[in-house]
C-alpha atoms as a PDB file:
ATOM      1  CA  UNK A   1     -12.367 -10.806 -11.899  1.00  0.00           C
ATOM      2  CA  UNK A   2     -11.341 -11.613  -8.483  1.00  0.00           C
ATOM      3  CA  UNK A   3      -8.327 -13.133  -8.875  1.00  0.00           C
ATOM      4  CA  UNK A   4      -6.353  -9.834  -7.940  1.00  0.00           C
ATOM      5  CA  UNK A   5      -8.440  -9.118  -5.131  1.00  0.00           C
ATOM      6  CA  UNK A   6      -7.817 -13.123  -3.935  1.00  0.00           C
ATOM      7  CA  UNK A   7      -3.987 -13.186  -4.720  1.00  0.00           C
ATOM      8  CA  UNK A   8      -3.457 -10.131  -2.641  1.00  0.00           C
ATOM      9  CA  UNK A   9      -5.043 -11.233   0.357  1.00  0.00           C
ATOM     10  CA  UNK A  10      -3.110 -14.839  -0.167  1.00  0.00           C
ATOM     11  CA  UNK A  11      -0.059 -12.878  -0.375  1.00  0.00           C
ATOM     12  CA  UNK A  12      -0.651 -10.617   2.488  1.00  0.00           C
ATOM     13  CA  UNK A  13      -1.178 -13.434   4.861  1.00  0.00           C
ATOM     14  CA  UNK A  14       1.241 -15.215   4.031  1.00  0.00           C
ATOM     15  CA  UNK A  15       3.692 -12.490   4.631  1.00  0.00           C
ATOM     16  CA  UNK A  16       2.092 -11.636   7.721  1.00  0.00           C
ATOM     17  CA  UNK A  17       2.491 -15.782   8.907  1.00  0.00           C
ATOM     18  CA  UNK A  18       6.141 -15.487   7.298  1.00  0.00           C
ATOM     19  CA  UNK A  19       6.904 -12.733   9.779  1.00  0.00           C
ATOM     20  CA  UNK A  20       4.929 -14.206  12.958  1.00  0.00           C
ATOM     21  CA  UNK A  21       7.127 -17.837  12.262  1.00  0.00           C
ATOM     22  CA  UNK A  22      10.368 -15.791  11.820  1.00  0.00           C
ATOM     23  CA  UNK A  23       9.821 -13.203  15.018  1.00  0.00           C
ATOM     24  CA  UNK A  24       8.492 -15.935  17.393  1.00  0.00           C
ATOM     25  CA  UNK A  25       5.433 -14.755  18.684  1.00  0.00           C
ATOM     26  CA  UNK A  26       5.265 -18.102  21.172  1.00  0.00           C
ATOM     27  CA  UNK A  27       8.423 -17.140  22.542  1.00  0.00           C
ATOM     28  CA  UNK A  28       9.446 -13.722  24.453  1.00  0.00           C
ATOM     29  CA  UNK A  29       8.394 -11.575  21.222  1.00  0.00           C
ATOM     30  CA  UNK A  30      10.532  -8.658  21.171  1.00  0.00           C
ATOM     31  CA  UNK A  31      10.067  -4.914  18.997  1.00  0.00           C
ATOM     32  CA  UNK A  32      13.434  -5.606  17.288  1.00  0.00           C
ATOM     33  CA  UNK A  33      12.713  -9.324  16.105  1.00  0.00           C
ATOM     34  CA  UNK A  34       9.446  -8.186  14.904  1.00  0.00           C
ATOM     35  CA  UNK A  35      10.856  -5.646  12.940  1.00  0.00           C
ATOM     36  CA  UNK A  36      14.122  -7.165  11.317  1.00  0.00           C
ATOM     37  CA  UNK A  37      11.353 -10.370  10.195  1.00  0.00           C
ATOM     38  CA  UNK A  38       9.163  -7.625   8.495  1.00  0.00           C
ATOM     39  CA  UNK A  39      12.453  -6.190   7.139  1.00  0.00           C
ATOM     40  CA  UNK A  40      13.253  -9.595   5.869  1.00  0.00           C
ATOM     41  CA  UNK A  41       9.999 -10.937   4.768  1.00  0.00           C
ATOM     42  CA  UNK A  42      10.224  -7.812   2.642  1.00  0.00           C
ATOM     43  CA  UNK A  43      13.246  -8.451   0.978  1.00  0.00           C
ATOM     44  CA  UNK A  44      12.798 -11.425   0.504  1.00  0.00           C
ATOM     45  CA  UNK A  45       9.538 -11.157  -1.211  1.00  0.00           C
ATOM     46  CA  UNK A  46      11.357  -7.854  -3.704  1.00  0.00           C
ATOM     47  CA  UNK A  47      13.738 -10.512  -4.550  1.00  0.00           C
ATOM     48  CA  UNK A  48      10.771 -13.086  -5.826  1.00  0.00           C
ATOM     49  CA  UNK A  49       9.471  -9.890  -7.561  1.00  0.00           C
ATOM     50  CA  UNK A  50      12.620  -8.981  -9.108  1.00  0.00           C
ATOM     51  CA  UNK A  51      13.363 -12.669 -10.307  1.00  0.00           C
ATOM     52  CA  UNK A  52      10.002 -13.021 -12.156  1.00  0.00           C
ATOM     53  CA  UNK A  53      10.773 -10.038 -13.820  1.00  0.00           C
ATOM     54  CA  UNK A  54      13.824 -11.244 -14.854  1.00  0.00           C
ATOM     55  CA  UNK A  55      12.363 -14.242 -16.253  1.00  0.00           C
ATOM     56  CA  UNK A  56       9.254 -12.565 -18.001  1.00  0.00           C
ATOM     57  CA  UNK A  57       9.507 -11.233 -21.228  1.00  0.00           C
ATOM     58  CA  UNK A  58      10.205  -7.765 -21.929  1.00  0.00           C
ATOM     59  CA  UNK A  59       6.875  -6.397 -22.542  1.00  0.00           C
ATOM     60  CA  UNK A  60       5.584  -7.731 -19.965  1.00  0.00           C
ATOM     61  CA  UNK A  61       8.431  -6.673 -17.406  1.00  0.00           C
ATOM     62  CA  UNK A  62       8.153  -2.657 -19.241  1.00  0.00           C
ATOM     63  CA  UNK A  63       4.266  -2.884 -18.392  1.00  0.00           C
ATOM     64  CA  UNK A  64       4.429  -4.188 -14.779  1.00  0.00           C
ATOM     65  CA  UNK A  65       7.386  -1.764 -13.711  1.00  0.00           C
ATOM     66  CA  UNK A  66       5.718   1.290 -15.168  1.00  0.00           C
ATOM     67  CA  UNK A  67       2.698  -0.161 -13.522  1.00  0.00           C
ATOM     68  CA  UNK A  68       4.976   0.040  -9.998  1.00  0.00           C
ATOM     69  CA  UNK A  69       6.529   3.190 -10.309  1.00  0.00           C
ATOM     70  CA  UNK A  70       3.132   4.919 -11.174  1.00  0.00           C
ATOM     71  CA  UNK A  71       2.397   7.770 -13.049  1.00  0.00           C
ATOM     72  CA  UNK A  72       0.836  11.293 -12.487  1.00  0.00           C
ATOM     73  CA  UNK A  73       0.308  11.672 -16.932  1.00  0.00           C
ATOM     74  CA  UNK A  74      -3.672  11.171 -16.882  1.00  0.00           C
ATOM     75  CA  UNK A  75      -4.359  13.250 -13.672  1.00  0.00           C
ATOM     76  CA  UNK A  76      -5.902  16.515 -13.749  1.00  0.00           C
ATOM     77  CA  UNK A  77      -7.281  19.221 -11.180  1.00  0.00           C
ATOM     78  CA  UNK A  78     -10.816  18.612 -12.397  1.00  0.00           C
ATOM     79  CA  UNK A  79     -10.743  15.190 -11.214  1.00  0.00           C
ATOM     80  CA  UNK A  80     -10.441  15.798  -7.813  1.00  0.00           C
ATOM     81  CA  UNK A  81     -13.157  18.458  -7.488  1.00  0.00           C
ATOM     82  CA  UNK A  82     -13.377  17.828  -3.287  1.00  0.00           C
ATOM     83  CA  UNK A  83      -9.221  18.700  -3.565  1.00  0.00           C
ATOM     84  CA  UNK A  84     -10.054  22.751  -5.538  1.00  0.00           C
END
């Protein structure tokens, strides 16, 4: 039940160390380094997505792209009374 929860924080710091090894913090840190790390850090973690995807059959790769792209098909005004 927590496995999601746990995963995501795993992966979050680990991209967050990926992009403090790859900008330098020890060293003169600059705005731009920062930046193009996060840039890369993010590609390169699309690029892990994309290739298990690729490998993963084709159910499962339907369900966890419709699962990314999201979908507005069960939402409803009455739902979100605070919003009317």
């Amino acid at each position: 039940m927590l496995s999601l929860p746990v995963g995501a924080f795993i992966g979050a710091s680990l991209s967050v160390l990926l992009v403090v090894v790859l900008s330098g913090i020890g060293r003169t840190s600059q705005v731009e380094r920062m930046l193009l790390s996060g840039v890369a850090t993010s590609f390169l973690f699309g690029a892990l997505t994309s290739l298990l995807l690729y490998f993963s059959s084709p159910q499962a790769a339907a369900s966890v792209l419709f699962w990314s792209l999201g979908s507005f098909a069960k939402a409803s005004w009455p739902s979100y009374g605070s919003l009317q």
